[in-house]
C-alpha atoms as a PDB file:
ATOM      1  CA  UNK A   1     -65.219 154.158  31.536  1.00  0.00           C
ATOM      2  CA  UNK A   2     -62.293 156.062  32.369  1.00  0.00           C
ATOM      3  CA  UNK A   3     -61.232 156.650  35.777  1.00  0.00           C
ATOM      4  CA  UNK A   4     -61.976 159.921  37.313  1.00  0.00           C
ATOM      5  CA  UNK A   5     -59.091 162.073  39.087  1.00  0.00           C
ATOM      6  CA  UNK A   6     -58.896 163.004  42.372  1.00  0.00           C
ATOM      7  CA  UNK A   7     -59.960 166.719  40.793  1.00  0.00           C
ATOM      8  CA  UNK A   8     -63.137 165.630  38.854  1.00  0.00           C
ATOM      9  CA  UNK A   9     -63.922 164.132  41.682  1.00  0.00           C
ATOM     10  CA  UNK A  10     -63.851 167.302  43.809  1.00  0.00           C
ATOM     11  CA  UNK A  11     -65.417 169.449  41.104  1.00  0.00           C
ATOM     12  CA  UNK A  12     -68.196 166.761  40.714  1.00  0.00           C
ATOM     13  CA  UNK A  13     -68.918 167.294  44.163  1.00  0.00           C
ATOM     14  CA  UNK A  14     -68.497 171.013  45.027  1.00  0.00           C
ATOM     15  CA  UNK A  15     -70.482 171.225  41.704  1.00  0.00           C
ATOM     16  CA  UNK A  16     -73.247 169.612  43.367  1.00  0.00           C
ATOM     17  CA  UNK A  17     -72.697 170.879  46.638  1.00  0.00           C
ATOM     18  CA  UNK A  18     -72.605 174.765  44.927  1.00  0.00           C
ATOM     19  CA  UNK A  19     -76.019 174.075  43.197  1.00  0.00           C
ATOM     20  CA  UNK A  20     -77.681 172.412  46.803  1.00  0.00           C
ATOM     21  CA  UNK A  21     -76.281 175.728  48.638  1.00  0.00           C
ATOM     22  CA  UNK A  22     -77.010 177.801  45.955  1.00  0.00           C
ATOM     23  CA  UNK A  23     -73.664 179.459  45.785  1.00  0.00           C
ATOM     24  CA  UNK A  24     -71.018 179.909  43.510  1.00  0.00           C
ATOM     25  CA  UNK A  25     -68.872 176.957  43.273  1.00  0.00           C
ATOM     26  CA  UNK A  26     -65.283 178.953  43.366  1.00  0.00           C
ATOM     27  CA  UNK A  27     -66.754 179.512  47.493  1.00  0.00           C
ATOM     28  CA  UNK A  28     -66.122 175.874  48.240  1.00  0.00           C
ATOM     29  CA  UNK A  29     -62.564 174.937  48.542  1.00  0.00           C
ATOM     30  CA  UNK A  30     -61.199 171.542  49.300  1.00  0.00           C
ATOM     31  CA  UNK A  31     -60.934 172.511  53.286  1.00  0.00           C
ATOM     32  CA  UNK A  32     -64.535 173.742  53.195  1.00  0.00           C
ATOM     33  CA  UNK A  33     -66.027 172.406  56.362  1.00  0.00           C
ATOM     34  CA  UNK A  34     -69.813 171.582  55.540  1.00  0.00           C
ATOM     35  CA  UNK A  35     -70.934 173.250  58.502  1.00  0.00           C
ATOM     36  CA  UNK A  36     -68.629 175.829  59.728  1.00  0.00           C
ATOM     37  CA  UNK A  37     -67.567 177.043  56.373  1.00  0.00           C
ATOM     38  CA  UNK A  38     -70.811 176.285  54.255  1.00  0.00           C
ATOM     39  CA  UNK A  39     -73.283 176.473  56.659  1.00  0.00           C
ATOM     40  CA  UNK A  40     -74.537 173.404  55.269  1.00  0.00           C
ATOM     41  CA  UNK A  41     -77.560 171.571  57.423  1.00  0.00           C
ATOM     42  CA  UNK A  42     -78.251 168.103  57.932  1.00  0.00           C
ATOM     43  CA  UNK A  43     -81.111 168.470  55.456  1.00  0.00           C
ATOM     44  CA  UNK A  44     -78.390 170.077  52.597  1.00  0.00           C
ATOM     45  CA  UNK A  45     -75.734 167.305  53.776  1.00  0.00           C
ATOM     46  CA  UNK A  46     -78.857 164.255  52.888  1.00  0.00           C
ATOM     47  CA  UNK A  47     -79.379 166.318  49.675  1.00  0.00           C
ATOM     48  CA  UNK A  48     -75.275 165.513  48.932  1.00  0.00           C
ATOM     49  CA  UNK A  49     -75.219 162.590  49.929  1.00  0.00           C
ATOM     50  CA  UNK A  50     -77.763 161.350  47.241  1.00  0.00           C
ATOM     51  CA  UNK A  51     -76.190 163.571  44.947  1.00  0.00           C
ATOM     52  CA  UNK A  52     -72.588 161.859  45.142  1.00  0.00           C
ATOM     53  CA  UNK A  53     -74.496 158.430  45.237  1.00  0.00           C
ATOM     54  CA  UNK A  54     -76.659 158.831  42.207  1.00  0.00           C
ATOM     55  CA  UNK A  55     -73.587 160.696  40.327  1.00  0.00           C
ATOM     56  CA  UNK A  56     -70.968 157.724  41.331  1.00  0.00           C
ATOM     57  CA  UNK A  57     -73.291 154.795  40.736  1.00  0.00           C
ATOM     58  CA  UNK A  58     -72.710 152.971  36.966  1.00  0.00           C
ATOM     59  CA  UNK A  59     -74.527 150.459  35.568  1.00  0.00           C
ATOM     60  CA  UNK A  60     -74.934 147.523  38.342  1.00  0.00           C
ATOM     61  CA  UNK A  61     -72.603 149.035  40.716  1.00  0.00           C
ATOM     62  CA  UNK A  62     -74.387 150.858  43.399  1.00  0.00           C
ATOM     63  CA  UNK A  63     -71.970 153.452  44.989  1.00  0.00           C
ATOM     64  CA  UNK A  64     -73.369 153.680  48.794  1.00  0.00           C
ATOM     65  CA  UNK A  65     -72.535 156.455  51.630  1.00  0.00           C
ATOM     66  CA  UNK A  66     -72.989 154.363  54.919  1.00  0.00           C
ATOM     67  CA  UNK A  67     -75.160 156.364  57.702  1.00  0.00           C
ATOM     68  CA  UNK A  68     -72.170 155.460  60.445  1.00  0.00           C
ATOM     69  CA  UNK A  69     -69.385 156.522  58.048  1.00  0.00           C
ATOM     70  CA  UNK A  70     -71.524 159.892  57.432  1.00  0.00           C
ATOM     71  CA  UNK A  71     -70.446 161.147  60.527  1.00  0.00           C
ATOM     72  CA  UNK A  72     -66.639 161.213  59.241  1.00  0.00           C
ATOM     73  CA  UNK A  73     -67.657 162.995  56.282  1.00  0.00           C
ATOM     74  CA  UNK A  74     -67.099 166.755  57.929  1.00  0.00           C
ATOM     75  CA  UNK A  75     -65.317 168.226  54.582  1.00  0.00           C
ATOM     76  CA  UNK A  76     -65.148 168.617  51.232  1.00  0.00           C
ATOM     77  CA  UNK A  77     -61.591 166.840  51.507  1.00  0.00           C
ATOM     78  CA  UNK A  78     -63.526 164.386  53.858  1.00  0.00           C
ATOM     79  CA  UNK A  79     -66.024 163.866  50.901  1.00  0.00           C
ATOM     80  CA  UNK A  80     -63.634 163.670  48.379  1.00  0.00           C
ATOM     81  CA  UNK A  81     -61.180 161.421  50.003  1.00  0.00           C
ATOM     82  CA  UNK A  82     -64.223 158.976  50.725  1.00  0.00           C
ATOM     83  CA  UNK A  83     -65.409 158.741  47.386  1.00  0.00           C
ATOM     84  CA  UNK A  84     -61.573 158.168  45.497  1.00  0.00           C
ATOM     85  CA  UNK A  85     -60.877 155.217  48.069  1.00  0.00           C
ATOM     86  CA  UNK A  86     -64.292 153.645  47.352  1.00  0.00           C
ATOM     87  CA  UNK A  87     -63.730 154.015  43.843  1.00  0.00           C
ATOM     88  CA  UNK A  88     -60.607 153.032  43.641  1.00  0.00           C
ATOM     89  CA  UNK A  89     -59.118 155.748  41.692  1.00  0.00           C
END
């Protein structure tokens, strides 16, 4: 598999993000905050998390948000930051 860019990346996520919020994905910007911006709750920012998990998990590698490095996660740049470091890209 190809390497995703930095931009799928972020369109992967707002994608999902967009669908959990049920708003239009060209709302969410890569300086979204989750909760100021969004007004995304805990409940919508578990629903994510699973989300990105289940969307960046291949074959036998398991692609895993820790709870304690939740807490960093505050925006979409947050988010998308996070996942192209874990994955390398």
């Amino acid at each position: 598999m190809s390497e995703l860019t930095r931009q799928e990346i972020f369109e992967t996520i707002r994608g999902h993000l967009a669908d959990i919020l049920e708003i239009d994905p060209s709302k969410i910007s890569e300086g979204s905050s989750f909760s100021e911006d969004l007004n995304a709750d805990s409940l919508a920012l578990i629903e994510l998390v699973e989300a990105i998990e289940d969307e960046f998990s291949k074959g036998d590698t398991t692609f895993r948000i820790e709870d304690d490095e939740l807490e960093d996660l505050k925006t979409m740049r947050d988010a998308v930051d996070y996942v192209v470091e874990k994955l390398g890209s």
